[in-house]
C-alpha atoms as a PDB file:
ATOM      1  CA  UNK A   1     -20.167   7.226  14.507  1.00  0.00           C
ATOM      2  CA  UNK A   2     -18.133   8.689  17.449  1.00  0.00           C
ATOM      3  CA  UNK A   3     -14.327   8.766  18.239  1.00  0.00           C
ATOM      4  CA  UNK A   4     -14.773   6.194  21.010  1.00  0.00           C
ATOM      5  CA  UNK A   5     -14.494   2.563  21.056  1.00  0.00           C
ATOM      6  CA  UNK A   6     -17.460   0.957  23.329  1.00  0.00           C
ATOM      7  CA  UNK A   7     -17.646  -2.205  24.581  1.00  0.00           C
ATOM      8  CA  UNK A   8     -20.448  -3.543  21.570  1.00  0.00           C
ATOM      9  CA  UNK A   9     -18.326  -2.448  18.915  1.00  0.00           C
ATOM     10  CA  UNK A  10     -15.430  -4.456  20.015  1.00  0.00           C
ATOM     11  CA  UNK A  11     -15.486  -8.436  17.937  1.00  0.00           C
ATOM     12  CA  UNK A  12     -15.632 -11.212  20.463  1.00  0.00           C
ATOM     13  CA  UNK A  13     -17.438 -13.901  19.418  1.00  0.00           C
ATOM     14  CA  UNK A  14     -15.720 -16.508  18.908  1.00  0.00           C
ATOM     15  CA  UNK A  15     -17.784 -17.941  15.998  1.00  0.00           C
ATOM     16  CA  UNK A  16     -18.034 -14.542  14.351  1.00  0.00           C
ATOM     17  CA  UNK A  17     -14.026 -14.502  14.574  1.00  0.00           C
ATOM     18  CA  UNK A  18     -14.258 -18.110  12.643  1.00  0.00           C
ATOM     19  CA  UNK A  19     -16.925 -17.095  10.270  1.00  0.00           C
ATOM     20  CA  UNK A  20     -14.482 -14.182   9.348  1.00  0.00           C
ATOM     21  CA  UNK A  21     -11.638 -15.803   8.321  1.00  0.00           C
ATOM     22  CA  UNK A  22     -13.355 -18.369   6.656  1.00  0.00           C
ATOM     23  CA  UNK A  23     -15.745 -16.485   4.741  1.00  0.00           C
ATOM     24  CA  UNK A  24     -14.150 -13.050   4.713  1.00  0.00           C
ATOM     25  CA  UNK A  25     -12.349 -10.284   2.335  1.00  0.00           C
ATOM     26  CA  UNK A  26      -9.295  -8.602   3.433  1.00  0.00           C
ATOM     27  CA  UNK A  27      -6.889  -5.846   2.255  1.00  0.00           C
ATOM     28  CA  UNK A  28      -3.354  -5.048   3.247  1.00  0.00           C
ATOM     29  CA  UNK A  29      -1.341  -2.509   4.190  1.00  0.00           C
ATOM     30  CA  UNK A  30       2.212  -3.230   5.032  1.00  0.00           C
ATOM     31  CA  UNK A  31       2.499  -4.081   8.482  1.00  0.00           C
ATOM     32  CA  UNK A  32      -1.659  -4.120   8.214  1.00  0.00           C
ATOM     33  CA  UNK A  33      -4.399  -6.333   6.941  1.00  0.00           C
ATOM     34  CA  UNK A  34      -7.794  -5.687   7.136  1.00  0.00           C
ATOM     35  CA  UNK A  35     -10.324  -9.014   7.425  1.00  0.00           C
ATOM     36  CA  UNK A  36     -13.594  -7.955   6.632  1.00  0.00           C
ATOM     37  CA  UNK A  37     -17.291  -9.426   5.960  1.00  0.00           C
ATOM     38  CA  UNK A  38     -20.265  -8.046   5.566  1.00  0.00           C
ATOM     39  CA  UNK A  39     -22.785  -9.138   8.346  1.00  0.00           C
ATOM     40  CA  UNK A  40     -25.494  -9.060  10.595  1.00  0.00           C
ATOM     41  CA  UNK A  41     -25.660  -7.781  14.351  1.00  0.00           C
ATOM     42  CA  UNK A  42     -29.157  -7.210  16.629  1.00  0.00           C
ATOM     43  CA  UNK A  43     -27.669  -4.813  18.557  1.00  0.00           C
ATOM     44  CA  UNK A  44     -27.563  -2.111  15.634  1.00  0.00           C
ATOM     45  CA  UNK A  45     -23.912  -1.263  15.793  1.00  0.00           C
ATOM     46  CA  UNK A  46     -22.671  -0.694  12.024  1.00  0.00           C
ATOM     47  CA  UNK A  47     -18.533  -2.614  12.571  1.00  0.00           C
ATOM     48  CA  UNK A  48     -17.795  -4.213  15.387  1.00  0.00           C
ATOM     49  CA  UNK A  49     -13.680  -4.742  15.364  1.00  0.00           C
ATOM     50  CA  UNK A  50     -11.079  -6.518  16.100  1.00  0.00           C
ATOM     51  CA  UNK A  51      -7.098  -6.359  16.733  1.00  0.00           C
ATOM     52  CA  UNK A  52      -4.705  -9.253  16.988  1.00  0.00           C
ATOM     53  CA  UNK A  53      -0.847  -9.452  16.907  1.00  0.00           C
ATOM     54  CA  UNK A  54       1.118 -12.413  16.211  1.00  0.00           C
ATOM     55  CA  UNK A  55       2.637 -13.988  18.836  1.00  0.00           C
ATOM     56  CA  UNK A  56       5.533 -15.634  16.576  1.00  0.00           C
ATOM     57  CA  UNK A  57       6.723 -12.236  15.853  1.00  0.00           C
ATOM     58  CA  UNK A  58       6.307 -10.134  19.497  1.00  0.00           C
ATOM     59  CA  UNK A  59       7.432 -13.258  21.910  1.00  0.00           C
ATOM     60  CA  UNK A  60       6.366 -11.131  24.724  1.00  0.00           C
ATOM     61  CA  UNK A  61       2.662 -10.116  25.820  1.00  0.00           C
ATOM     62  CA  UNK A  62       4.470  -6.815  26.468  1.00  0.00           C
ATOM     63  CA  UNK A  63       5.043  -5.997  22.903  1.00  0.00           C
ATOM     64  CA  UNK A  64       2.256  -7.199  21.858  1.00  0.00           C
ATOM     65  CA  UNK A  65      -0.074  -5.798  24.768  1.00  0.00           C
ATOM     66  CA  UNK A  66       1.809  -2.321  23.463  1.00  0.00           C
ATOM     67  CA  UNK A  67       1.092  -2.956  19.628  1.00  0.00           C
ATOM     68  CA  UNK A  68      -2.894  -3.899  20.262  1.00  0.00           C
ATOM     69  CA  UNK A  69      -3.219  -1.039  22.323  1.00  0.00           C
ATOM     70  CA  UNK A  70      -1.993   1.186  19.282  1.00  0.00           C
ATOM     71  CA  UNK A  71      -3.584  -0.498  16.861  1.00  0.00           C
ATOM     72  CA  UNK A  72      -7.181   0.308  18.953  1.00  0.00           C
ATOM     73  CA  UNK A  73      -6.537   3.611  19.588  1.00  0.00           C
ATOM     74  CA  UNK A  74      -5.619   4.425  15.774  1.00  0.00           C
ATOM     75  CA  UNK A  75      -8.603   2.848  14.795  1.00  0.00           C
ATOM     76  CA  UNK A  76     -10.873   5.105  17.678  1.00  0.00           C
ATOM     77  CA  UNK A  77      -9.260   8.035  16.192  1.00  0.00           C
ATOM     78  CA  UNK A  78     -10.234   7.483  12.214  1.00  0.00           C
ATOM     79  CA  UNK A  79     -13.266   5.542  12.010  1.00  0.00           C
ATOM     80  CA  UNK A  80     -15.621   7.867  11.983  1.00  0.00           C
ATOM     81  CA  UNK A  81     -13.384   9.558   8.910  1.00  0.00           C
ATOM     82  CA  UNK A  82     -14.138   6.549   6.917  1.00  0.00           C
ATOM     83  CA  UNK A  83     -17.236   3.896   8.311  1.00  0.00           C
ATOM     84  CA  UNK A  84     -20.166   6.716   8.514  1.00  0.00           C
ATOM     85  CA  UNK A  85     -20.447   5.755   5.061  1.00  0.00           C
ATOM     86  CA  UNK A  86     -21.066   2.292   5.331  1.00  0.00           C
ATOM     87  CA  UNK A  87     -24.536   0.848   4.542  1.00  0.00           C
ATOM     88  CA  UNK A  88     -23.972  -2.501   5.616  1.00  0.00           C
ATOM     89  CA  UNK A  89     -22.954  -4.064   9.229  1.00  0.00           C
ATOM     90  CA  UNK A  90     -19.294  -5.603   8.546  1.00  0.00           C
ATOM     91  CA  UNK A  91     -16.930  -7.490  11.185  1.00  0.00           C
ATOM     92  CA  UNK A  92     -13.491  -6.243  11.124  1.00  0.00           C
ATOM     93  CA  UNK A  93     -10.805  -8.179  12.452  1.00  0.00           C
ATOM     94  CA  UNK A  94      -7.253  -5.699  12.011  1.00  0.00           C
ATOM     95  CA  UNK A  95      -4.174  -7.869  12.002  1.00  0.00           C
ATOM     96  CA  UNK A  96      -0.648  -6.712  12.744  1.00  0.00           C
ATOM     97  CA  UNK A  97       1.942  -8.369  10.188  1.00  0.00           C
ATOM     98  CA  UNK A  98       5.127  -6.538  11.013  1.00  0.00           C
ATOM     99  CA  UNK A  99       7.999  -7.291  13.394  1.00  0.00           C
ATOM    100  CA  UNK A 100       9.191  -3.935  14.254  1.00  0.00           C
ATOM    101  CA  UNK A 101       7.053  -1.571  16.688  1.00  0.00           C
ATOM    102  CA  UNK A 102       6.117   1.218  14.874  1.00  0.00           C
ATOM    103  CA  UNK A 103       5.355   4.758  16.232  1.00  0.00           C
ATOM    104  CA  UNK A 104       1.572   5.949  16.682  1.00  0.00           C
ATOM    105  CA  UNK A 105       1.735   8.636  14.233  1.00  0.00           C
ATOM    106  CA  UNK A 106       3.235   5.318  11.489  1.00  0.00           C
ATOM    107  CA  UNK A 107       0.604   3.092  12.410  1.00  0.00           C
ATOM    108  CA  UNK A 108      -2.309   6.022  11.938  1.00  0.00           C
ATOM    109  CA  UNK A 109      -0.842   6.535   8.913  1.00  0.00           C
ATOM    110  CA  UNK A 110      -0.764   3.142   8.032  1.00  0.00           C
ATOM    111  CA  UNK A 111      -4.373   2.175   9.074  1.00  0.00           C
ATOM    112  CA  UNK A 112      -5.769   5.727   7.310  1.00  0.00           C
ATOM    113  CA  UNK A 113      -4.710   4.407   3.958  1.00  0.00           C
ATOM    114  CA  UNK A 114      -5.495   0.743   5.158  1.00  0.00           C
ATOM    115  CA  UNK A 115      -9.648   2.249   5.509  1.00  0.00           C
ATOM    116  CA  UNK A 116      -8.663   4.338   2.072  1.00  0.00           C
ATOM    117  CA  UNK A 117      -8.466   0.693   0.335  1.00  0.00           C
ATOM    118  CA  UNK A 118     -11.191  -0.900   1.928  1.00  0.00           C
ATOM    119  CA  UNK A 119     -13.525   2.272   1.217  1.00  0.00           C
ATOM    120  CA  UNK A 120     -12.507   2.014  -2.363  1.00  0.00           C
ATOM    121  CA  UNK A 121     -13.368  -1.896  -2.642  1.00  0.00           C
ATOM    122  CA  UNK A 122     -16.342  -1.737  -0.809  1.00  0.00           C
ATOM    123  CA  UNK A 123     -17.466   1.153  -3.312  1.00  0.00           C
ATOM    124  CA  UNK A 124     -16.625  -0.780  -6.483  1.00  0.00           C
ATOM    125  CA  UNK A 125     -19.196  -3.395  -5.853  1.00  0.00           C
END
């Protein structure tokens, strides 16, 4: 898996999103959570991902056009650390809990130990 974040890797259909929250998993890492479920995809791609921000707690699209943006570039940076492993095709959807805007070097942090849990709960099953 590469250090970029292409178009078919990025979560946007709509009843995949539904199916997710519904049916999926999820892990936390304070101001993170992780929804996950293990899926299908035809096109091959082994995650396709997610971010989202609340609204209630960034009442501007600024802030949260500026958290999203962080959020996706953490995630480009340290998924290939941690998904070449995976066997299965999982949707990821990566929520953003907090209501302070944390730095980029706090948020990798943050999401590193976020795919730390989720490795280690996907390898206990």
């Amino acid at each position: 898996m590469s250090t970029s974040y292409p178009k078919k890797e990025k979560l946007k259909s709509k009843k995949l999103i539904d199916q997710l929250f519904i049916e999926g998993q999820s892990v936390s890492v304070f101001p993170l959570r992780l929804v996950y479920l293990a899926t299908f995809f035809d096109d091959g791609v082994l995650a396709k991902t997610g971010v989202s921000v609340s609204k209630r707690n960034f009442k501007t699209a600024v802030g949260r056009n500026r958290v999203k943006r962080l959020l996706r570039e953490s995630y480009r940076l340290n998924k290939a650390l941690y998904f070449n492993s995976l066997k299965t095709q999982h949707a990821f959807m990566i929520l953003y809990i907090g209501k302070e805007i944390l730095s980029l070097s706090d948020i990798e942090i943050k999401m590193k130990t976020l795919f730390e849990k989720f490795s280690n709960k996907i390898s206990e099953k």
